[in-house]
C-alpha atoms as a PDB file:
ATOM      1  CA  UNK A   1      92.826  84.434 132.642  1.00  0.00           C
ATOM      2  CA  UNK A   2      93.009  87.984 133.945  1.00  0.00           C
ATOM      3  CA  UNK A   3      94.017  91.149 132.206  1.00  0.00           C
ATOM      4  CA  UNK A   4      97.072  91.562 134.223  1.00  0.00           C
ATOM      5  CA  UNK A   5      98.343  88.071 133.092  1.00  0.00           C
ATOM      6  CA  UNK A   6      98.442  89.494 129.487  1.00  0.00           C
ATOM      7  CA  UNK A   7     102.067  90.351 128.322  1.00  0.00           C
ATOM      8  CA  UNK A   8     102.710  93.590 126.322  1.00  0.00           C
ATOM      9  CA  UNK A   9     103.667  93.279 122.446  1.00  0.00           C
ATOM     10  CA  UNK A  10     103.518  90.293 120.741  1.00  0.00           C
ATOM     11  CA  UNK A  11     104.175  87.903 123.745  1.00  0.00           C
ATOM     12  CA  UNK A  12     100.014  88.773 123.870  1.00  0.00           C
ATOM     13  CA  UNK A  13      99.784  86.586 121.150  1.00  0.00           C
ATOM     14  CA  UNK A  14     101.002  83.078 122.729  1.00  0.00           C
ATOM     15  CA  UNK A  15      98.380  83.736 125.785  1.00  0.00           C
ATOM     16  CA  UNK A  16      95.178  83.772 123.996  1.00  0.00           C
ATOM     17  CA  UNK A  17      93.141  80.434 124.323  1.00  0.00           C
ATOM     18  CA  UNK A  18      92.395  78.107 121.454  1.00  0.00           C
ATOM     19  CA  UNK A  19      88.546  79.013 121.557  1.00  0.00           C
ATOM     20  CA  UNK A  20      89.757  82.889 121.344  1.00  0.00           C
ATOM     21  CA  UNK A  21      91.220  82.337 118.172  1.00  0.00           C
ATOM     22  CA  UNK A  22      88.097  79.943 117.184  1.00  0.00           C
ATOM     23  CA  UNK A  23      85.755  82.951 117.645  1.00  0.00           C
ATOM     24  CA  UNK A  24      88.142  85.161 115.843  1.00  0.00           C
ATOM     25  CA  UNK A  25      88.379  83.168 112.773  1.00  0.00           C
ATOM     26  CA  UNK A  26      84.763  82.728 112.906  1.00  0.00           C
ATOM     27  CA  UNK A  27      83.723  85.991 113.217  1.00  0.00           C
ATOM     28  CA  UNK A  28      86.155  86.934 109.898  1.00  0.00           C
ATOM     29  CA  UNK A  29      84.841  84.102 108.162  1.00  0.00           C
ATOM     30  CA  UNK A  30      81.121  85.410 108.767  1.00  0.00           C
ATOM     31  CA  UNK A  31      82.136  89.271 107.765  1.00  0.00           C
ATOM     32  CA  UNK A  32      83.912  88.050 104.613  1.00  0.00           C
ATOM     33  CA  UNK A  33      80.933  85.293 103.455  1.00  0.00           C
ATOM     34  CA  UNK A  34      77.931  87.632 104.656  1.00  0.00           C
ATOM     35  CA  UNK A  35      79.226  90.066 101.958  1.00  0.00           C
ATOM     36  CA  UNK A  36      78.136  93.506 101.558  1.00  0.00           C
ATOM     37  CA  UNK A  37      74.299  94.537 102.225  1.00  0.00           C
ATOM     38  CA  UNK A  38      74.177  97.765 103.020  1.00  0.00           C
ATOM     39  CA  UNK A  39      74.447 101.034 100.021  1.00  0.00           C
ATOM     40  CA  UNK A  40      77.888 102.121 101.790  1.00  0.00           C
ATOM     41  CA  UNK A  41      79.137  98.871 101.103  1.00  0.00           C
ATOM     42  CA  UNK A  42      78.756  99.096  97.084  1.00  0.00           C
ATOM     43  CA  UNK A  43      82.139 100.683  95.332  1.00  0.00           C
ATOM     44  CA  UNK A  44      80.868 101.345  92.450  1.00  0.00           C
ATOM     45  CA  UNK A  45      79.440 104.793  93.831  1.00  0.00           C
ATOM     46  CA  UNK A  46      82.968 105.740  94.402  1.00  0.00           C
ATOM     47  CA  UNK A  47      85.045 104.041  91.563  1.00  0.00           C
ATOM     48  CA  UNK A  48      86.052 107.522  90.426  1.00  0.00           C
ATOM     49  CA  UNK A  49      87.696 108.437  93.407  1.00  0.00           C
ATOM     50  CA  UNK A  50      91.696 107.838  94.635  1.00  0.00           C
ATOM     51  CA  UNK A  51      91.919 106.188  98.503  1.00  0.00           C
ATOM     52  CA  UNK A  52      93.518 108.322 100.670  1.00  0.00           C
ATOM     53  CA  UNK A  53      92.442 111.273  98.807  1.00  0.00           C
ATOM     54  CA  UNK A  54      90.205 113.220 100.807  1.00  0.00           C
ATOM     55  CA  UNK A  55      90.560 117.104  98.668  1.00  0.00           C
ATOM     56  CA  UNK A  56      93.429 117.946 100.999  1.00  0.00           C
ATOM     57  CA  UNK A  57      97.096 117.412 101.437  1.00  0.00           C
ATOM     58  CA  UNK A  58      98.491 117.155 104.572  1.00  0.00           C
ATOM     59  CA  UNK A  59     102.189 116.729 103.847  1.00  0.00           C
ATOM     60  CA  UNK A  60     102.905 119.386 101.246  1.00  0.00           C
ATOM     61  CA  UNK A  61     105.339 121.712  99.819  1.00  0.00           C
ATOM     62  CA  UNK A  62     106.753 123.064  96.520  1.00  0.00           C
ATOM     63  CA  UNK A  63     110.108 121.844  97.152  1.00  0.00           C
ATOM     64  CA  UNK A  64     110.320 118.137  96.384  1.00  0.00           C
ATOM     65  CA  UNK A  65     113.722 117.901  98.075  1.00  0.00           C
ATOM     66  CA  UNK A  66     111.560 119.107 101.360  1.00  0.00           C
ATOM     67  CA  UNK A  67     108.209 116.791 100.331  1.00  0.00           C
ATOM     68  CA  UNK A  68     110.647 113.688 100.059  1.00  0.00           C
ATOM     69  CA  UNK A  69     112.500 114.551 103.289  1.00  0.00           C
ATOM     70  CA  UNK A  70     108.255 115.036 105.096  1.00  0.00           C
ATOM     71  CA  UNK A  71     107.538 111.761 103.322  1.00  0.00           C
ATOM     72  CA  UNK A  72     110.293 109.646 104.431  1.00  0.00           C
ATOM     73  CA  UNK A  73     109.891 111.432 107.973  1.00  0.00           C
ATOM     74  CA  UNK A  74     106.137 110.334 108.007  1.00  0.00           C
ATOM     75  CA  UNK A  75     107.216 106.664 106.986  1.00  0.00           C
ATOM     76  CA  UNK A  76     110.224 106.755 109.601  1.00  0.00           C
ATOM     77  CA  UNK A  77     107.687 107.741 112.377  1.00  0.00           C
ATOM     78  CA  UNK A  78     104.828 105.058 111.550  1.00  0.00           C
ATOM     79  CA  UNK A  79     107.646 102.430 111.749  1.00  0.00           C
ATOM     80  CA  UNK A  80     108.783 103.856 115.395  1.00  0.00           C
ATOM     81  CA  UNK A  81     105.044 103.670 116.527  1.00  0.00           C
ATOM     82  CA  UNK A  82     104.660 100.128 115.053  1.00  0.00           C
ATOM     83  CA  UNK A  83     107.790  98.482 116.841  1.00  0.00           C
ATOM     84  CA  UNK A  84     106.753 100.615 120.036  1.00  0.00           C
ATOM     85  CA  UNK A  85     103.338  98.670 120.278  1.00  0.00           C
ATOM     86  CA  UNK A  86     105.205  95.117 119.501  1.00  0.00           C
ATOM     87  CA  UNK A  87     107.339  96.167 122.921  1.00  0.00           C
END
């Protein structure tokens, strides 16, 4: 199997061999049982804090009318990008 006989978008899917997927599953399996080990890996130092919130705003402005229409742009765009990679 050679990298030019892989399809674009999800077509990729149907070409990967059984012992790909083996190796894929396996490797999950092992990151989900081995659990986590290391100090960046324990939540409770940050169970006071909101994901996603990093102290700044990116899309922002005092006008919700205009923070609705930057939101629903930003949602709009990530949906573009994700049916651009599925070809």
């Amino acid at each position: 199997l050679k990298f030019a006989d892989i399809p674009n978008g999800l077509a990729a899917v149907s070409k990967i061999p059984a012992l790909g997927w083996v190796q894929m599953v396996a490797y999950a399996g092992y990151c989900e049982l081995s659990g986590p080990t290391t100090r960046a890996a324990n939540t409770s130092d940050y169970s006071d804090i909101t994901p996603g919130d990093y102290g700044f705003k990116v899309l922002t402005s005092d006008d919700p009318v205009e923070l609705t229409k930057k939101l629903n742009a930003e949602i709009a765009n990530g949906r573009l990008a994700m049916m651009a990679i599925m070809g």
